[in-house]
C-alpha atoms as a PDB file:
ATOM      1  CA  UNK A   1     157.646 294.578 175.186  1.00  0.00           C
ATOM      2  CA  UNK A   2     154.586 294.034 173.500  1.00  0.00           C
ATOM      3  CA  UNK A   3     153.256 291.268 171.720  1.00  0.00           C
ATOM      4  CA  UNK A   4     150.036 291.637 169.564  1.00  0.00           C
ATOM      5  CA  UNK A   5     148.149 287.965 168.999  1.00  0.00           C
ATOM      6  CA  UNK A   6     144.803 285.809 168.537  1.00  0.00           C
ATOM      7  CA  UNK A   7     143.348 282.999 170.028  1.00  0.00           C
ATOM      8  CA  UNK A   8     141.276 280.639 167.426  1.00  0.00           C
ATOM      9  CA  UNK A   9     139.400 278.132 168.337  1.00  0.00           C
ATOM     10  CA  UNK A  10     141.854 275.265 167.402  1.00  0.00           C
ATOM     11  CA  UNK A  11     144.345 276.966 169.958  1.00  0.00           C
ATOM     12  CA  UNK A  12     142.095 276.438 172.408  1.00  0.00           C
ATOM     13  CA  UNK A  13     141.439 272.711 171.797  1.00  0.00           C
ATOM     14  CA  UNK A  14     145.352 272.354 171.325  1.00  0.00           C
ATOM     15  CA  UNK A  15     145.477 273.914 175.167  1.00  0.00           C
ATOM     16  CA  UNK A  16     143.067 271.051 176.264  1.00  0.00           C
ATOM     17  CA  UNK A  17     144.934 268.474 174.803  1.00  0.00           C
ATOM     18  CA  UNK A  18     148.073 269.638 176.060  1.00  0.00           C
ATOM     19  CA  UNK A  19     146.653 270.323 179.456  1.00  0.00           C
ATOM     20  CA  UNK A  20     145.144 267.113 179.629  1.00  0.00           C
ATOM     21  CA  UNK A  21     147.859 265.533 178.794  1.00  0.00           C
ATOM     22  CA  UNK A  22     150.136 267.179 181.675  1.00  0.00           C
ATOM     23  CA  UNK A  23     147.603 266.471 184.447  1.00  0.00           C
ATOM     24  CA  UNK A  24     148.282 263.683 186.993  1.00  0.00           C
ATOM     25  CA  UNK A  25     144.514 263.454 187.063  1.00  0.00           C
ATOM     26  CA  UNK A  26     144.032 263.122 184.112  1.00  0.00           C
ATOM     27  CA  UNK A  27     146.524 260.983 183.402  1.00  0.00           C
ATOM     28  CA  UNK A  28     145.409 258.508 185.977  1.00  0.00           C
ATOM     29  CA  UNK A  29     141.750 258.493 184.569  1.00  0.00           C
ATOM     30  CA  UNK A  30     143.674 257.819 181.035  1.00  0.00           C
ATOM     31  CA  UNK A  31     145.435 254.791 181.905  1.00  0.00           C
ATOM     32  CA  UNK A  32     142.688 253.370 184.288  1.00  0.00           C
ATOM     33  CA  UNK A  33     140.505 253.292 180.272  1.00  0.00           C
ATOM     34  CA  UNK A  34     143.781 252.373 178.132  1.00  0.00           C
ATOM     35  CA  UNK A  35     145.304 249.437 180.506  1.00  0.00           C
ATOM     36  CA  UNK A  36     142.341 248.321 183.468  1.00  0.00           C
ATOM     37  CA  UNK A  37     139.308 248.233 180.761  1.00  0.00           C
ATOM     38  CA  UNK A  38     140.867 246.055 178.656  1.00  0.00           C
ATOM     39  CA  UNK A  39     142.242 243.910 180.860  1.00  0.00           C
ATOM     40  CA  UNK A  40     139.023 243.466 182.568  1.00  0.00           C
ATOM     41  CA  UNK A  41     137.368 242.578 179.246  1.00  0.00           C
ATOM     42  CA  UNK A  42     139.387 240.351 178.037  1.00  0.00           C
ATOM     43  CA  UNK A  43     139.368 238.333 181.437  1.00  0.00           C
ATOM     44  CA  UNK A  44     135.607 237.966 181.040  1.00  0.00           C
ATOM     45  CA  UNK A  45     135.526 237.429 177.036  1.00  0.00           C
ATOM     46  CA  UNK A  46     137.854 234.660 178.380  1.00  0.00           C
ATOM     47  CA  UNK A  47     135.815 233.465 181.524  1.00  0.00           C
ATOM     48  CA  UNK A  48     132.126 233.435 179.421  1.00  0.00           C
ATOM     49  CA  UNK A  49     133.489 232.518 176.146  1.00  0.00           C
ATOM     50  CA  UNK A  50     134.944 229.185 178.035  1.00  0.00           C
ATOM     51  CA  UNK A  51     131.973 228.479 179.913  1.00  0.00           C
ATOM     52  CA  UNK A  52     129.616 228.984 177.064  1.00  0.00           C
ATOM     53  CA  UNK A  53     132.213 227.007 174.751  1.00  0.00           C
ATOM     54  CA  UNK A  54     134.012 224.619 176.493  1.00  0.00           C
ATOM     55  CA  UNK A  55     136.030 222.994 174.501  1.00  0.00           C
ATOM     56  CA  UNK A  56     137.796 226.159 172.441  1.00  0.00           C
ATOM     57  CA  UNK A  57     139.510 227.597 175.320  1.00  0.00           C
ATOM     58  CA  UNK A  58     142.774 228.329 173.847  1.00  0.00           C
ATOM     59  CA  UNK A  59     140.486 230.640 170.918  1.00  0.00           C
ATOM     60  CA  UNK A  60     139.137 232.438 173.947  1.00  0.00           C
ATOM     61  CA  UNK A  61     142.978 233.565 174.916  1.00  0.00           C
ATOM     62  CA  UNK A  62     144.028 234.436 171.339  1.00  0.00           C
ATOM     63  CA  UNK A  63     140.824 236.142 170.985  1.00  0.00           C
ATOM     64  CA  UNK A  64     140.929 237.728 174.244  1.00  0.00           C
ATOM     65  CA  UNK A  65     144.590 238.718 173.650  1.00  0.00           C
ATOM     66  CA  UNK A  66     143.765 240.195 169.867  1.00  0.00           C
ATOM     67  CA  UNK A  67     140.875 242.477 171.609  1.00  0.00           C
ATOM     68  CA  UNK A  68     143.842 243.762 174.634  1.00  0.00           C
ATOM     69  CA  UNK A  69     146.350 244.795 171.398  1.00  0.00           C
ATOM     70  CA  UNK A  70     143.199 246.252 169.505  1.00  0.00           C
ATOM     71  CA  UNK A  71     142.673 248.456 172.565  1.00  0.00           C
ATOM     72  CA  UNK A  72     146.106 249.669 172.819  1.00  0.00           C
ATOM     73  CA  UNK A  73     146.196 250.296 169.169  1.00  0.00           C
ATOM     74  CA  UNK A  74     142.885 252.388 168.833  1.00  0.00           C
ATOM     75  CA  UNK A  75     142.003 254.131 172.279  1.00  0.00           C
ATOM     76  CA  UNK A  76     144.858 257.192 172.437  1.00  0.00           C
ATOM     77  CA  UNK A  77     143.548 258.060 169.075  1.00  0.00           C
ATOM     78  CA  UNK A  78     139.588 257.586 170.096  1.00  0.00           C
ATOM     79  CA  UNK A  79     139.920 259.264 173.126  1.00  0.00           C
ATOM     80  CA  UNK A  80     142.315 262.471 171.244  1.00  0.00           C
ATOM     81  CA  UNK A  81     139.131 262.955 169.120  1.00  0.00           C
ATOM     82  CA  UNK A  82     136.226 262.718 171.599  1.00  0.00           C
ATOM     83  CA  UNK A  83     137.901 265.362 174.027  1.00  0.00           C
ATOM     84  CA  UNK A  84     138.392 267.733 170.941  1.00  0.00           C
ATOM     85  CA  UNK A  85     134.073 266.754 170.143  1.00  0.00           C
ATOM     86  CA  UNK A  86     133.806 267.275 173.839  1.00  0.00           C
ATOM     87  CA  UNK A  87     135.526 270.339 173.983  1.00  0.00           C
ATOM     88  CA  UNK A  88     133.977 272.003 170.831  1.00  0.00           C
ATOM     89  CA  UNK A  89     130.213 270.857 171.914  1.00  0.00           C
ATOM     90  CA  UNK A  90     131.476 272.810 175.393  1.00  0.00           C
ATOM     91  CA  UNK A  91     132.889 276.197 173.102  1.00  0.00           C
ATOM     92  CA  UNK A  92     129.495 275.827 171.293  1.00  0.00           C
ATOM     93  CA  UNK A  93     127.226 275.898 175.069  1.00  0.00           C
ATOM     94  CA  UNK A  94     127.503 279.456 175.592  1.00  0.00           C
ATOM     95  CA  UNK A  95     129.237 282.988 174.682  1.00  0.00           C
ATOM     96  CA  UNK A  96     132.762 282.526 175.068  1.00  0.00           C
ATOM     97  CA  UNK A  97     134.061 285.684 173.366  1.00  0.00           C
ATOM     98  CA  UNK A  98     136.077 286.493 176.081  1.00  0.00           C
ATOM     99  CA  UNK A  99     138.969 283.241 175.157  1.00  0.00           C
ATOM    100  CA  UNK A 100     138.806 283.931 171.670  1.00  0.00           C
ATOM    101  CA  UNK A 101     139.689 287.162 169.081  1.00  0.00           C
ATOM    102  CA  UNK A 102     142.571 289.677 168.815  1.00  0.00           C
ATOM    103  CA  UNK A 103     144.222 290.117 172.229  1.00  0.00           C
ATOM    104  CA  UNK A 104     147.752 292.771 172.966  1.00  0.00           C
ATOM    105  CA  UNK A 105     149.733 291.267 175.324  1.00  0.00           C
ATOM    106  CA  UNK A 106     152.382 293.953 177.010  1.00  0.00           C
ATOM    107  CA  UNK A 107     155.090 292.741 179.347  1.00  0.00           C
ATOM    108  CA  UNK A 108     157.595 294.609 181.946  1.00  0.00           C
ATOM    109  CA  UNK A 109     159.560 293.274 184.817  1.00  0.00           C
ATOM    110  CA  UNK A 110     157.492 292.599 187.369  1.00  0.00           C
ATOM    111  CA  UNK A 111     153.151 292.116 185.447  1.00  0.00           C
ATOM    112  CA  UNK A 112     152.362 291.138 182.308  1.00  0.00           C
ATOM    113  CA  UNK A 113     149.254 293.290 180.959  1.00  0.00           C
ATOM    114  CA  UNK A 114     146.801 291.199 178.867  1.00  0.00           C
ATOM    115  CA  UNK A 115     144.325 293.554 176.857  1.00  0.00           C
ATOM    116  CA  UNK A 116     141.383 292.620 174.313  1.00  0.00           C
ATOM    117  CA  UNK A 117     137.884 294.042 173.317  1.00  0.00           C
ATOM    118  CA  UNK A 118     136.277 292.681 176.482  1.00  0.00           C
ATOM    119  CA  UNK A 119     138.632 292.798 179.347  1.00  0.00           C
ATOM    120  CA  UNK A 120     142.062 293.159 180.934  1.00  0.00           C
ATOM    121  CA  UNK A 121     144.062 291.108 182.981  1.00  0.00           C
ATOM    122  CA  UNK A 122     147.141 291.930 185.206  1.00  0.00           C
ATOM    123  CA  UNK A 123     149.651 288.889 185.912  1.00  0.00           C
ATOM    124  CA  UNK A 124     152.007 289.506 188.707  1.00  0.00           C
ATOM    125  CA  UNK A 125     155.103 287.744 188.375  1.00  0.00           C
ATOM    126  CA  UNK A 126     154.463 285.935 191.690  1.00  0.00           C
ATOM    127  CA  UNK A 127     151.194 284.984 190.703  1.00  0.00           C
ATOM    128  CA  UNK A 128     152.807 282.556 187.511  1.00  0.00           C
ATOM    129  CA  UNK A 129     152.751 278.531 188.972  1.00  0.00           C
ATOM    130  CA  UNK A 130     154.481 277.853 186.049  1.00  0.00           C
ATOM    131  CA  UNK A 131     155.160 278.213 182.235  1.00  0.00           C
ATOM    132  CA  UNK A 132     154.850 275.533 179.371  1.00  0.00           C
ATOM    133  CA  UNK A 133     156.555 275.927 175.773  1.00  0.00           C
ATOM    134  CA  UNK A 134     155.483 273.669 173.420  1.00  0.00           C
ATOM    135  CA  UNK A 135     156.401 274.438 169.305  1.00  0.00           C
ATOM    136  CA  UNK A 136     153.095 275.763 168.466  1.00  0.00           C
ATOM    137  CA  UNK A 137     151.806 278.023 172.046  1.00  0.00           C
ATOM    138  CA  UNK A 138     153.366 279.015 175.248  1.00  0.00           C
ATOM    139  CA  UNK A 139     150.846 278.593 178.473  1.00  0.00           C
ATOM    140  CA  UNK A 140     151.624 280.891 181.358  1.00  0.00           C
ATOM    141  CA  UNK A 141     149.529 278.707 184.758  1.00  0.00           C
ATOM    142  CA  UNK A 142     148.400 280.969 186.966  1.00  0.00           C
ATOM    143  CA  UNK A 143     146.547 278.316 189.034  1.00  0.00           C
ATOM    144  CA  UNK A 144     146.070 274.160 188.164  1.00  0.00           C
ATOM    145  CA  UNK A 145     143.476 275.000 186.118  1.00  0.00           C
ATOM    146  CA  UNK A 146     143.577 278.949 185.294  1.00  0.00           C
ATOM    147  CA  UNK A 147     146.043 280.012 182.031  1.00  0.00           C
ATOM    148  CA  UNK A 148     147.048 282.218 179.127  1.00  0.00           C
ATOM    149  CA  UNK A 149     147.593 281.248 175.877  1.00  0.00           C
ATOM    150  CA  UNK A 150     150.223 282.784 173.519  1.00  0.00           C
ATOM    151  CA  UNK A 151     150.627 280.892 170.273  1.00  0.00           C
ATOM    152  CA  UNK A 152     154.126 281.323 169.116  1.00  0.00           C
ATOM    153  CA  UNK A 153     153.243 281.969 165.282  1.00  0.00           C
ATOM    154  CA  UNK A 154     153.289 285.573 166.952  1.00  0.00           C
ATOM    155  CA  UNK A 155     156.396 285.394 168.620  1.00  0.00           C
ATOM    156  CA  UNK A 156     160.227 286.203 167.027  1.00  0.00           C
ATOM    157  CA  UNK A 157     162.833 285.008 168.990  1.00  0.00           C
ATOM    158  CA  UNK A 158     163.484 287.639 171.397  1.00  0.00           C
ATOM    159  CA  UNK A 159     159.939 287.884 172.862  1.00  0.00           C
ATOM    160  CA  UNK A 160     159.725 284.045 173.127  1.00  0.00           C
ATOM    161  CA  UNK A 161     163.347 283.978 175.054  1.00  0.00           C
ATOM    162  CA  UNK A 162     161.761 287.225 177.448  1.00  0.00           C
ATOM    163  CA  UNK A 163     158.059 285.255 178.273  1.00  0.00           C
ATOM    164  CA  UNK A 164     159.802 281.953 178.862  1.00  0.00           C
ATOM    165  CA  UNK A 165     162.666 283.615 181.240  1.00  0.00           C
ATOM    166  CA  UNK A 166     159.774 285.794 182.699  1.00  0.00           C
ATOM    167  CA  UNK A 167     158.925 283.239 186.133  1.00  0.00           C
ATOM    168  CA  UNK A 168     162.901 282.914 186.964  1.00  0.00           C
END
């Protein structure tokens, strides 16, 4: 089979997100910001605010509380958009023609072939970790951190069934 695609920019930054959301690392680094931070903040808005201002303790909980709910309400979309800044200031650091452009993609029973201006790649079916389907690209792991990219606006049907069966 062969399967003839392109990786943009945007697919990339959609692969970070999605990666970044899928790894226990990072995941633990996320909640430590969205749930610890806050707490912590709101414990010493409480503490200071009552020492400085004695008598208005119970406006140092409801104001402590109102910043906690603020958090939770405006980090996951803060943090969404400074790794996509973070990630584009990265894509904009050095030559990386060798993600991007037109890429043919050919696939038999034991390797997938990956072909573009600049390289080749062979993928042994062993050396897959794992596959991810999501509706917009499918991610073929070859390591934690190593992947392809296939967005599945080049896909029919039959080619997605064959690259998500290919690691069973």
């Amino acid at each position: 089979m062969e399967i003839k695609f392109e990786i943009t920019e945007e697919d990339y930054i959609k692969f970070n997100l999605y990666h970044i959301k899928n790894s226990p690392s990072q995941r633990k680094i996320y909640n430590l910001f969205k749930y610890v931070t806050p707490i912590i903040f709101a414990i010493l808005m409480y503490f200071i605010g009552t020492r400085v201002y004695e008598p208005l303790g119970y406006y140092w909980i409801i104001l402590s509380l109102i910043f906690v709910v603020a958090w939770f309400i405006i980090y996951p979309k803060e943090y969404k958009k400074t790794l996509i800044k973070q990630t584009e200031k990265l894509l904009r650091e050095d030559d990386n023609s060798s993600f991007f452009g037109k890429k043919t993609m050919l696939v038999d029973e034991n390797n997938i072939k990956i072909f573009s201006e600049n390289s080749s790649e062979t993928i042994h079916k062993n050396g897959i970790k794992r596959i991810k389907v999501y509706d917009d690209m499918i991610i073929i792991y070859l390591s934690a951190i190593t992947a392809q990219i296939i967005p599945t606006r080049y896909l029919d049907d039959e080619s997605k069934t064959k690259l998500i069966s290919f690691n069973n």
